[in-house]
Protein backbone atom coordinates (compact mmCIF):
# COMPACT_ATOMS: atom_id res chain seq x y z
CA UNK A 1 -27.15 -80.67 5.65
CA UNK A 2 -25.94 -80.47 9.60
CA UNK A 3 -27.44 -83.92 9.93
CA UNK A 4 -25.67 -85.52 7.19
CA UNK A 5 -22.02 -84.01 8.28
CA UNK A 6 -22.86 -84.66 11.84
CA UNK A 7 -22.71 -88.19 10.40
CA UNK A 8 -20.49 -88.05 7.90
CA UNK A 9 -22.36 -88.93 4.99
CA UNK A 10 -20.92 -86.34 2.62
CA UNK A 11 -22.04 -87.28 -0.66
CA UNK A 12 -25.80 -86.32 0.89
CA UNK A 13 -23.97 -83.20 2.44
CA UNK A 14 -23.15 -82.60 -1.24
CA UNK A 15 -26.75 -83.06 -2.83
CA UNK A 16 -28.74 -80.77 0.30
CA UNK A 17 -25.80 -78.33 -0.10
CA UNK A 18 -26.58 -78.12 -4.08
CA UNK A 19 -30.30 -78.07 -3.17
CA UNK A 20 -29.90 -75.25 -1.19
CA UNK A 21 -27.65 -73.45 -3.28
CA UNK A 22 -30.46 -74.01 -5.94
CA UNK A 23 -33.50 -72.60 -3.87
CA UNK A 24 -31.27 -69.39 -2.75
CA UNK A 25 -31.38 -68.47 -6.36
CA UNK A 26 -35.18 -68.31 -6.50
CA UNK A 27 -35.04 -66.45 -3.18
CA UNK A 28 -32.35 -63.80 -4.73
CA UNK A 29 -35.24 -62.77 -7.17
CA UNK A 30 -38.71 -63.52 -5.56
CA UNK A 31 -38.17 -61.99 -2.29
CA UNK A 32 -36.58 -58.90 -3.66
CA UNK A 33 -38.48 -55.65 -2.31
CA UNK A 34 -38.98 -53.82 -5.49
CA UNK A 35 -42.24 -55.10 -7.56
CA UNK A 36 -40.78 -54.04 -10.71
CA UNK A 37 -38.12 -56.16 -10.59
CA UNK A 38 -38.54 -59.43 -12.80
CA UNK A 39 -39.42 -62.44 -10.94
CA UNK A 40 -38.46 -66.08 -11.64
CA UNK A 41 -40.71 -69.03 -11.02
CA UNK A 42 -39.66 -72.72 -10.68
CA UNK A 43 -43.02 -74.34 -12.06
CA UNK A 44 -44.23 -77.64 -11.40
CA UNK A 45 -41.40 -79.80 -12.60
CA UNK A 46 -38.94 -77.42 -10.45
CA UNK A 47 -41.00 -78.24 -7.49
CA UNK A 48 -41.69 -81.56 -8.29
CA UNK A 49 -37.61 -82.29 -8.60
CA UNK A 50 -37.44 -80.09 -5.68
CA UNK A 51 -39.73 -82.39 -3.54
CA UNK A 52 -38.16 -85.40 -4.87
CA UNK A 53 -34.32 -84.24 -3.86
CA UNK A 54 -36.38 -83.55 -0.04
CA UNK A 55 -37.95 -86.94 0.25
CA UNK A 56 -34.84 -88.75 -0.98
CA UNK A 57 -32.84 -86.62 1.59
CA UNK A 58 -35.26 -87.97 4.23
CA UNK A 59 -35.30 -91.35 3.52
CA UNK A 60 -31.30 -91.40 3.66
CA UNK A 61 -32.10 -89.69 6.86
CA UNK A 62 -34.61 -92.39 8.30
CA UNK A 63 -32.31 -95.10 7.43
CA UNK A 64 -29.00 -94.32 8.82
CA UNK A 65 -27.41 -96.94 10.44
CA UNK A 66 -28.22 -96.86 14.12
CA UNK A 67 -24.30 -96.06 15.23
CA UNK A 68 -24.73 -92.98 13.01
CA UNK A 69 -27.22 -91.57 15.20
CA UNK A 70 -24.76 -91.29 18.26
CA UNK A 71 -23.29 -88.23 16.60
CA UNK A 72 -27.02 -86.78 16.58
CA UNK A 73 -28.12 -84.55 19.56
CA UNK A 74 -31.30 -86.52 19.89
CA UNK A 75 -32.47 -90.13 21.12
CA UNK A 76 -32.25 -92.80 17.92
CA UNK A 77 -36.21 -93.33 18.95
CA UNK A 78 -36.97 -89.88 18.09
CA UNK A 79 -35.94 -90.19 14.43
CA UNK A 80 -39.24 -90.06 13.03
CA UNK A 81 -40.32 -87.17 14.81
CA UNK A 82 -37.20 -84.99 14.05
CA UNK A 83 -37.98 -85.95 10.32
CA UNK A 84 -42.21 -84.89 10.10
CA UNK A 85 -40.96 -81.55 11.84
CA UNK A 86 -38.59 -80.80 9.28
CA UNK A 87 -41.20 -81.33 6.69
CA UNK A 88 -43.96 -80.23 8.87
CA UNK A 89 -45.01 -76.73 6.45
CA UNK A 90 -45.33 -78.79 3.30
CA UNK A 91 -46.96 -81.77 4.60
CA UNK A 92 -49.50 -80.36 6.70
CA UNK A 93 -50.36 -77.23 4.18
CA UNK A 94 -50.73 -80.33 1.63
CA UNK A 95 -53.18 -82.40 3.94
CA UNK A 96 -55.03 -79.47 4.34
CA UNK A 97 -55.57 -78.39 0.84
CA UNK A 98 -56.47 -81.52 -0.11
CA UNK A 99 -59.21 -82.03 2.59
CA UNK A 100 -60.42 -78.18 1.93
CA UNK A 101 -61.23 -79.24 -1.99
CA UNK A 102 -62.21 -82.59 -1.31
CA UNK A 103 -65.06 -81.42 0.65
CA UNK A 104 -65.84 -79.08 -2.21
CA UNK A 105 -65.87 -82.06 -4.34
CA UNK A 106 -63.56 -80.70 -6.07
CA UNK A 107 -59.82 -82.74 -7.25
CA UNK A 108 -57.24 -82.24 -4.98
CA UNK A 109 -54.77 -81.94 -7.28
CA UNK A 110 -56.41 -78.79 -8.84
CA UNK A 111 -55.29 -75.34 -8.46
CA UNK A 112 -56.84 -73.02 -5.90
CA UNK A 113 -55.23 -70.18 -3.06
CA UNK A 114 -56.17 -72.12 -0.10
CA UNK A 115 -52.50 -73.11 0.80
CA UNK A 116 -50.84 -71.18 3.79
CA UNK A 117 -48.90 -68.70 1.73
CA UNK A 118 -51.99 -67.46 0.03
CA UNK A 119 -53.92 -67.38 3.24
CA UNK A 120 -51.14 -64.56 4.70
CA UNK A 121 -50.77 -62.87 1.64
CA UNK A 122 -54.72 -62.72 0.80
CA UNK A 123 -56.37 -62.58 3.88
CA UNK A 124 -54.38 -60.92 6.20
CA UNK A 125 -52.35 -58.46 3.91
CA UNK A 126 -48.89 -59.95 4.59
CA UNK A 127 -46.80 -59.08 1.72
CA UNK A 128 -44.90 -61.43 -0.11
CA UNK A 129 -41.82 -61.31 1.42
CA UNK A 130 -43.04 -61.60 5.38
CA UNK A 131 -45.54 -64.47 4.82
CA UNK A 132 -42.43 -66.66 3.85
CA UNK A 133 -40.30 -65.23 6.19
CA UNK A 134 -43.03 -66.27 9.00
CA UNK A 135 -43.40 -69.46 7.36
CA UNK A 136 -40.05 -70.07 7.57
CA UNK A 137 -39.52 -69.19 11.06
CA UNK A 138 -42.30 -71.31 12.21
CA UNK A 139 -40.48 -74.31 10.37
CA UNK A 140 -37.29 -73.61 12.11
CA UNK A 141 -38.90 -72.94 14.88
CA UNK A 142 -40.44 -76.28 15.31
CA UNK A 143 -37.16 -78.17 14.41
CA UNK A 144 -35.33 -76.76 17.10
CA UNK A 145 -38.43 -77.69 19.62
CA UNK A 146 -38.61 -80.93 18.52
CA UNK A 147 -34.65 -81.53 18.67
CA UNK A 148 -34.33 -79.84 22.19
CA UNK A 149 -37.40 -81.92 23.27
CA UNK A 150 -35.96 -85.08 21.82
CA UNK A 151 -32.58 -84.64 22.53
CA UNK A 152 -30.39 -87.08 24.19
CA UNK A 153 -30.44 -84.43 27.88
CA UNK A 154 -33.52 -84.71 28.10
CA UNK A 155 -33.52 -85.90 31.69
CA UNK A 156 -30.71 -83.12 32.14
CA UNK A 157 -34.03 -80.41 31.01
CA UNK A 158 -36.59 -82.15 32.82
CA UNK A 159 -34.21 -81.93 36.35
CA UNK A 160 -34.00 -78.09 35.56
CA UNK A 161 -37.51 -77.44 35.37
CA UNK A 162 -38.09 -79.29 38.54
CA UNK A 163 -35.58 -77.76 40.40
CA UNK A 164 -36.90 -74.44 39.57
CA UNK A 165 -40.18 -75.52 40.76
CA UNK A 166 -39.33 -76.88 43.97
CA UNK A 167 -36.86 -73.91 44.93
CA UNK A 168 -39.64 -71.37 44.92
């Protein structure tokens, strides 16, 4: 969404903004605190629209017109990198499901509890509610590395550290 009013492409602004809006409604109900409380899942074609909306977004995103990126806090080189950290949760819990159950022989489009959620909740006794809060804040996390580390001062960041260094 920032991306997209950073460079004025509102219609896009529009369709991440309704995405969002969308997926806080799940979150209203499935991260509530109280087990009783009715939960509401999106199912396969809810993800699978979901996941479309996402890679439509970042294909819009990849091919902005090169003066668009001057509005963007990062180098026009790093482009593809700021885009795989955004989606790096999904797309590397994906690659590793489907190596895990094709080296069980097994399809990797079957179902199974390998994927990173499951792992917190099952393994290490995370509830619900703090395994997607940690998997979220890795996410964000990472975006914000990746933009600081690509961003346009990056010789600004690299003159700090070595400025530190040589004044001790």
């Amino acid at each position: 969404t920032t991306i997209f009013y950073m460079t004025e492409e509102y219609f896009y602004v529009l369709i991440s903004l309704t995405l969002n809006g969308c997926l806080m409604a799940f979150l209203k109900y499935n991260l509530s605190s109280n087990d009783s409380e009715k939960k509401i899942f999106m199912g396969d074609t809810g993800s699978l629209i979901a996941g479309f909306i996402i890679g439509i977004l970042t294909l819009k995103f990849l091919a902005l017109s090169p003066e668009k990126y001057d509005s963007l806090p990062f180098l026009i080189e790093n482009i593809p990198l700021i885009a795989i950290s955004i989606l790096i949760v999904p797309l590397f819990d994906t690659a590793r499901v489907f190596t895990i159950r094709i080296a069980n022989k097994r399809s990797p489009f079957s179902a199974d509890r390998n994927h990173t959620h499951h792992i917190l909740v099952d393994y290490f006794k995370i509830s619900h509610q703090k395994a997607s809060f940690i998997i979220g804040g890795f996410n964000l996390v990472f975006v914000y590395l990746f933009i600081i580390l690509g961003s346009a001062s990056y010789n600004f960041w690299l003159s700090v550290i070595f400025q530190q260094k040589t004044d001790n």
